[in-house]
C-alpha atoms as a PDB file:
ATOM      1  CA  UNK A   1     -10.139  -2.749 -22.281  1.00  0.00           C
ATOM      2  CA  UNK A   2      -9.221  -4.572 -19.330  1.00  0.00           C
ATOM      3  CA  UNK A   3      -7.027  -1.826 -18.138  1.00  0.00           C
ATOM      4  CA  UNK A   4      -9.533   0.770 -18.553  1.00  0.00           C
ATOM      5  CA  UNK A   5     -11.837  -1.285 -16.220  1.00  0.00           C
ATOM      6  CA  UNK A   6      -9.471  -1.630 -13.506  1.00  0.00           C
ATOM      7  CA  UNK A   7      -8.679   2.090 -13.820  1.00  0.00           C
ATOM      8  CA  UNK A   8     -12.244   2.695 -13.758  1.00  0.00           C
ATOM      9  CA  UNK A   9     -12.684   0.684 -10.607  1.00  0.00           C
ATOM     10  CA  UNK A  10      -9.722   2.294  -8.770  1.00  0.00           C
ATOM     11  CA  UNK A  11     -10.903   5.823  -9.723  1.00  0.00           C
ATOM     12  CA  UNK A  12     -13.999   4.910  -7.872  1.00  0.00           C
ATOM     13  CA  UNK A  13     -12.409   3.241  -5.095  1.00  0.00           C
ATOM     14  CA  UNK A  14     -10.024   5.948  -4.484  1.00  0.00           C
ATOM     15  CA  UNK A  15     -13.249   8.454  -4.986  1.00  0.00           C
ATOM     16  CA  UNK A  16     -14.731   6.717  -2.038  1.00  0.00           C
ATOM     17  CA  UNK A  17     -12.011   6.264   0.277  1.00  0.00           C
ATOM     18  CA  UNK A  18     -11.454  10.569  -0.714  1.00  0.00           C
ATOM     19  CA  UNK A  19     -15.053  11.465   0.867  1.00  0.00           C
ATOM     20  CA  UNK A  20     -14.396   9.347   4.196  1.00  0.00           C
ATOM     21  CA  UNK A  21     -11.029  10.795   4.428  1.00  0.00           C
ATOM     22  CA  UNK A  22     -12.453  13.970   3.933  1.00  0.00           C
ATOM     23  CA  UNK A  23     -15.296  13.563   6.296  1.00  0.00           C
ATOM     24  CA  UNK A  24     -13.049  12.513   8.603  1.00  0.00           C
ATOM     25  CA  UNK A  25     -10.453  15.033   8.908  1.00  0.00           C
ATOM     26  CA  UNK A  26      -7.614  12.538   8.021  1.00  0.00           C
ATOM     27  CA  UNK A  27      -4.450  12.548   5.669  1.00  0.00           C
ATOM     28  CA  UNK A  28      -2.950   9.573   4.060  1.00  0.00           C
ATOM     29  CA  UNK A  29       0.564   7.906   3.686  1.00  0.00           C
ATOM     30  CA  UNK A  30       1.410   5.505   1.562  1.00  0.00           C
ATOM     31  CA  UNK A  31       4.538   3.273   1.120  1.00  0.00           C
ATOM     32  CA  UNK A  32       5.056   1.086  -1.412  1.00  0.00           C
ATOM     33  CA  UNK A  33       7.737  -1.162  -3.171  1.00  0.00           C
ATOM     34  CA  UNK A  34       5.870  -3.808  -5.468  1.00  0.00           C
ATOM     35  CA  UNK A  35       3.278  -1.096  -6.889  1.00  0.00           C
ATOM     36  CA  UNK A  36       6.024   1.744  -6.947  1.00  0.00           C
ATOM     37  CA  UNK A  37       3.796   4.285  -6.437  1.00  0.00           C
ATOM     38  CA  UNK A  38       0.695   3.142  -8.168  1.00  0.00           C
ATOM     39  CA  UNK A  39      -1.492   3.683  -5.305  1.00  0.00           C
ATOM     40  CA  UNK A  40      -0.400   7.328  -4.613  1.00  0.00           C
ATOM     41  CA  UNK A  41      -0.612   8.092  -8.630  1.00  0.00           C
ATOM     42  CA  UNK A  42      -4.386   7.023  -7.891  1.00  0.00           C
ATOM     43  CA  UNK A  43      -4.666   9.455  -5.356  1.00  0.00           C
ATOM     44  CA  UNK A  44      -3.314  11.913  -7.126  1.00  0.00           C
ATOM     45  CA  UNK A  45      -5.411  11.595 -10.109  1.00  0.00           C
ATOM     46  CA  UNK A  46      -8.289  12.693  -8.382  1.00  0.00           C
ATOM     47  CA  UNK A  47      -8.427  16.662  -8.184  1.00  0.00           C
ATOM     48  CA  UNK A  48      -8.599  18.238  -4.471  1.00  0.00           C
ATOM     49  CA  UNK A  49      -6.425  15.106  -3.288  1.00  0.00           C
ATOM     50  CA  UNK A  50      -3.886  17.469  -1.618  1.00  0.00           C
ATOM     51  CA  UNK A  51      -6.817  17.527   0.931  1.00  0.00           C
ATOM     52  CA  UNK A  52      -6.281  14.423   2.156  1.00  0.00           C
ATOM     53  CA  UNK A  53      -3.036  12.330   0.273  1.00  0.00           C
ATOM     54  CA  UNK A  54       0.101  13.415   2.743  1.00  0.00           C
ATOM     55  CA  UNK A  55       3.003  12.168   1.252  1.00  0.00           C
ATOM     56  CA  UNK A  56       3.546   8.680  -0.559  1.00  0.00           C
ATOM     57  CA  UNK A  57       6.999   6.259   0.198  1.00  0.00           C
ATOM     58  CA  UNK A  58       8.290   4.473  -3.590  1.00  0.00           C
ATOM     59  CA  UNK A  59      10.617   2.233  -1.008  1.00  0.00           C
ATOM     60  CA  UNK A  60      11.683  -0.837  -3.496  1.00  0.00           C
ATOM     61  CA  UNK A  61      15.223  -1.600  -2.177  1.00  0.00           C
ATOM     62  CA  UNK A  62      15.308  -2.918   1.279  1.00  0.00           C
ATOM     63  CA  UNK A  63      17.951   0.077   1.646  1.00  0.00           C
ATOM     64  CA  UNK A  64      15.231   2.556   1.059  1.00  0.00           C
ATOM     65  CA  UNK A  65      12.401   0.701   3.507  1.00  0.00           C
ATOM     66  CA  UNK A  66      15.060   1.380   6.234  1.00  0.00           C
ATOM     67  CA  UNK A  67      16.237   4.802   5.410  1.00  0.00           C
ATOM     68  CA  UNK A  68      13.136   6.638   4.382  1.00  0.00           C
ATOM     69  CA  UNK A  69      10.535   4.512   6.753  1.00  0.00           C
ATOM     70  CA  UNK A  70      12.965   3.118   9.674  1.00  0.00           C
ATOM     71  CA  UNK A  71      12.237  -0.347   8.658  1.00  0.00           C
ATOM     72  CA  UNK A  72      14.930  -1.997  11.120  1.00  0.00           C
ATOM     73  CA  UNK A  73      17.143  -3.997   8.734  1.00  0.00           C
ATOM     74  CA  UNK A  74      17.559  -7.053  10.950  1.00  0.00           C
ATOM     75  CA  UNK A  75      13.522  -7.616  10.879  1.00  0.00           C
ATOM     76  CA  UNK A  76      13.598  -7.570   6.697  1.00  0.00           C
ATOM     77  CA  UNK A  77      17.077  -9.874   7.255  1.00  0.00           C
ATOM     78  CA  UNK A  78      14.831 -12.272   9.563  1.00  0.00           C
ATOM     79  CA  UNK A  79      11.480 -12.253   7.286  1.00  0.00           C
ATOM     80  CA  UNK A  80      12.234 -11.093   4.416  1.00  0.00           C
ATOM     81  CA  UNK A  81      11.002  -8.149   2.800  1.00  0.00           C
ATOM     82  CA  UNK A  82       7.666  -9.610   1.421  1.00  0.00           C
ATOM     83  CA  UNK A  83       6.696 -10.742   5.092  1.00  0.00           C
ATOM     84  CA  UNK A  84       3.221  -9.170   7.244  1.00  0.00           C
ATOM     85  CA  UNK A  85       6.182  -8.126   9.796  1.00  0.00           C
ATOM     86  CA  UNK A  86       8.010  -5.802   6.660  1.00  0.00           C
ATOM     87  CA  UNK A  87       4.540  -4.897   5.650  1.00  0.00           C
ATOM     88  CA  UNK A  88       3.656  -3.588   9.333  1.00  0.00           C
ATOM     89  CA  UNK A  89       6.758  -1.964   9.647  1.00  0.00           C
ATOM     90  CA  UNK A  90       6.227  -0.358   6.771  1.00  0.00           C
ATOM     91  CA  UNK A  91       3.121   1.263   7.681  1.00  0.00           C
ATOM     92  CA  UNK A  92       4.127   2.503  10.475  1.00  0.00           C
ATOM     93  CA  UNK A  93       6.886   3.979   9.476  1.00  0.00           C
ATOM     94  CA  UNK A  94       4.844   6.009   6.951  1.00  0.00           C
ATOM     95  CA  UNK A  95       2.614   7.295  10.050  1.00  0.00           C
ATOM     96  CA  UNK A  96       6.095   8.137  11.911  1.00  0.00           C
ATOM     97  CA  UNK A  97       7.793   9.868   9.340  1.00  0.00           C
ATOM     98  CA  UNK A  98       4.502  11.648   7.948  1.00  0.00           C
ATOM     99  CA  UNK A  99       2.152  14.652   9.228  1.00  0.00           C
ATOM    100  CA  UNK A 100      -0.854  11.483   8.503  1.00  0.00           C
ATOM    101  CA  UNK A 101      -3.739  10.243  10.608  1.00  0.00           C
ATOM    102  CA  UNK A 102      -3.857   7.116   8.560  1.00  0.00           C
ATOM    103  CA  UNK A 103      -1.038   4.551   6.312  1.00  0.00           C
ATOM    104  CA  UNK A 104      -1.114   2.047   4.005  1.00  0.00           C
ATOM    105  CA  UNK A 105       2.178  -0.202   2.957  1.00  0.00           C
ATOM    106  CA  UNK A 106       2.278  -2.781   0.565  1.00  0.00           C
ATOM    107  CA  UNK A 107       5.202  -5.131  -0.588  1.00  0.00           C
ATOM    108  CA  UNK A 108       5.175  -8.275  -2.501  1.00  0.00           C
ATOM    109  CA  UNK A 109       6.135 -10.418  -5.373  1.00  0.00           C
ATOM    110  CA  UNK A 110       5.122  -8.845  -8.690  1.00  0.00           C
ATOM    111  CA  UNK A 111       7.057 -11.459 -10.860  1.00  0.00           C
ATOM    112  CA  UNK A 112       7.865 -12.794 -13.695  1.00  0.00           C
ATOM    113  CA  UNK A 113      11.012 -13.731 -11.820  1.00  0.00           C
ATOM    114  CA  UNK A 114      11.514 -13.700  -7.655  1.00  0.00           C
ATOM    115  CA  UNK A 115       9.095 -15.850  -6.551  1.00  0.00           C
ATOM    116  CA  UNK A 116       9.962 -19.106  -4.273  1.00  0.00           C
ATOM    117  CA  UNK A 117       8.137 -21.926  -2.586  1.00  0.00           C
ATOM    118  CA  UNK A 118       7.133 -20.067   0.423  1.00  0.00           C
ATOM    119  CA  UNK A 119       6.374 -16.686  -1.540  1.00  0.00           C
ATOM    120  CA  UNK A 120       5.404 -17.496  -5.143  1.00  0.00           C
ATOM    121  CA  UNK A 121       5.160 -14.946  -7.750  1.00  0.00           C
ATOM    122  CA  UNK A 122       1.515 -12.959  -6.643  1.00  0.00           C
ATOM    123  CA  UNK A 123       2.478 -12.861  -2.737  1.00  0.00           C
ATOM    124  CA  UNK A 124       1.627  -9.657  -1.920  1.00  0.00           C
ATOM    125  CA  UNK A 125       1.232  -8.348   2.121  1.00  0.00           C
ATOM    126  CA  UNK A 126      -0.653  -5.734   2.888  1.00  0.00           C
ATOM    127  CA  UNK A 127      -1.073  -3.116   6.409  1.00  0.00           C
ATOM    128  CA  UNK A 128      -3.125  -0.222   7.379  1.00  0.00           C
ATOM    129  CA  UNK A 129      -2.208   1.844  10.141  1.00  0.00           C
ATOM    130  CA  UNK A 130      -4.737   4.722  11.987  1.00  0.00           C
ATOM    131  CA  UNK A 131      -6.373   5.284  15.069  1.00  0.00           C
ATOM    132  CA  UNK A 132      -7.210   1.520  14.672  1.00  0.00           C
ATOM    133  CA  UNK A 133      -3.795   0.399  15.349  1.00  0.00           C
ATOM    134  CA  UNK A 134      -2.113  -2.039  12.829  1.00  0.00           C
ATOM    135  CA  UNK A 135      -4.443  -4.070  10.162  1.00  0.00           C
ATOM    136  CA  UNK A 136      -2.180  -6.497   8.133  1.00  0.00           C
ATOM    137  CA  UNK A 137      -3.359  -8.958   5.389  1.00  0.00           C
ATOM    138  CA  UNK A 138      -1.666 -11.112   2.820  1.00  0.00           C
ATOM    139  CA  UNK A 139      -3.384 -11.866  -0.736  1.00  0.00           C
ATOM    140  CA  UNK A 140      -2.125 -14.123  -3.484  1.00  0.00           C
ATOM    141  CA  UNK A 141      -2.494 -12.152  -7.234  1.00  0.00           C
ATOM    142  CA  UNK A 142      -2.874 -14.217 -10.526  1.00  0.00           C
ATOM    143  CA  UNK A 143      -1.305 -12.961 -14.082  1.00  0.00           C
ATOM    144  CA  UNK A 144       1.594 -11.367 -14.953  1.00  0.00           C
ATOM    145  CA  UNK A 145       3.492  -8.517 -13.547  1.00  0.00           C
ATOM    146  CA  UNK A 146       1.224  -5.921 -14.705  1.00  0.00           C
ATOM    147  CA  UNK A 147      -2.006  -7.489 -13.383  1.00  0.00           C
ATOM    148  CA  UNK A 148      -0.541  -8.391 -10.067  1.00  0.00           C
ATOM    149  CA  UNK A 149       0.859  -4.477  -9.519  1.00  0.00           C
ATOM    150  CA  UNK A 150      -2.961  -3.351 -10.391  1.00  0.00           C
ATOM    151  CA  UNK A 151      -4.747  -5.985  -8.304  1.00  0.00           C
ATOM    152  CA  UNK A 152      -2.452  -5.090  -5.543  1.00  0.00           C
ATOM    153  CA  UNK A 153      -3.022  -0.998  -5.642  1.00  0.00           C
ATOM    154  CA  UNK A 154      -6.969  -1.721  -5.885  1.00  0.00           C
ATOM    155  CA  UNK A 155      -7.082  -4.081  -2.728  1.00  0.00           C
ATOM    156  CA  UNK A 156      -5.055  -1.373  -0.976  1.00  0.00           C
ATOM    157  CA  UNK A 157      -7.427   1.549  -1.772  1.00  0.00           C
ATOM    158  CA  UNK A 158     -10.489  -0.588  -1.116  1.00  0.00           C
ATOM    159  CA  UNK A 159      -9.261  -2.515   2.428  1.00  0.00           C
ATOM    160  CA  UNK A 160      -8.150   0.911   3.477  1.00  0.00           C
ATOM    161  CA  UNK A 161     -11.643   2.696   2.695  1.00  0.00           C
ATOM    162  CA  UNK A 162     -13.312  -0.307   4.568  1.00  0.00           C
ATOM    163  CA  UNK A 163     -10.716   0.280   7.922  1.00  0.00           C
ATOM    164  CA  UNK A 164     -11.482   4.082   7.857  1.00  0.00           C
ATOM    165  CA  UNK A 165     -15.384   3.711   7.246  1.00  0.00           C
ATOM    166  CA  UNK A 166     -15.547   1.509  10.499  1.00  0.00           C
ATOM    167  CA  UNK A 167     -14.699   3.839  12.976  1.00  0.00           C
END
């Protein structure tokens, strides 16, 4: 049950941030390693969405973050790849290497295991890159694996409706 209801609030999360998109005339990128695609699998759910979803990044290995995004290795090497700097990087990159008006990145600590004293299991960074420049957040998740993955993809969608709606 609980999975249905955070489906259900996705769905209309991702519904929303479809008619501003829309209305706006803007395409979407999307990299992300902890939710491995969960965010552009939301997208893509939704019928029409090759109006407005681009192109999605799955860039888990740091390897990846630099080859497909041009996340310079030396910044993940400095701050770690859960770090807003990674995260901003990230979203960038998925403007650069995309035909997209607007990103979103997100990489973080899904657990059960990887977790430390500065980023425990839950750490999760977000950014959102558009005509607004470079929005970057950082949110702590409780629950297992699953939960955090889901909580992560849904405060994606809904932070990047909110930065698109206020221009």
């Amino acid at each position: 049950m609980e999975e249905q209801l955070a489906h259900g609030q996705i769905a209309d999360a991702v519904q929303a941030l479809a008619r501003t998109l829309l209305a706006k005339g803007w395409m979407l990128s999307t990299a992300e390693s902890c939710t491995g695609g969960m965010v552009a699998a939301a997208c893509t759910y939704v019928a029409g969405s090759s109006a407005w979803l681009e192109r999605g990044f799955v860039t888990y290995s740091n390897a990846a973050k630099t080859e497909m995004l041009g996340v310079d290795a030396q910044l993940i090497a400095q701050h770690g790849a859960v770090s807003e700097a990674v995260a901003r990087a990230m979203a960038q990159g998925a403007l650069q290497h995309s035909a997209a008006q607007v990103a979103l990145a997100i990489t973080g600590v899904a657990g059960p295991g990887g977790g430390s004293a500065d980023k425990p299991v839950g750490t999760v960074w977000f950014a959102f890159a558009g005509p607004w420049g470079v929005r970057s957040g950082m949110q702590r998740f409780a629950g297992d694996r699953a939960a955090v993955r889901q909580a992560a993809a849904a405060h994606a969608i809904g932070e990047l409706g909110r930065h698109c709606s206020s221009l």
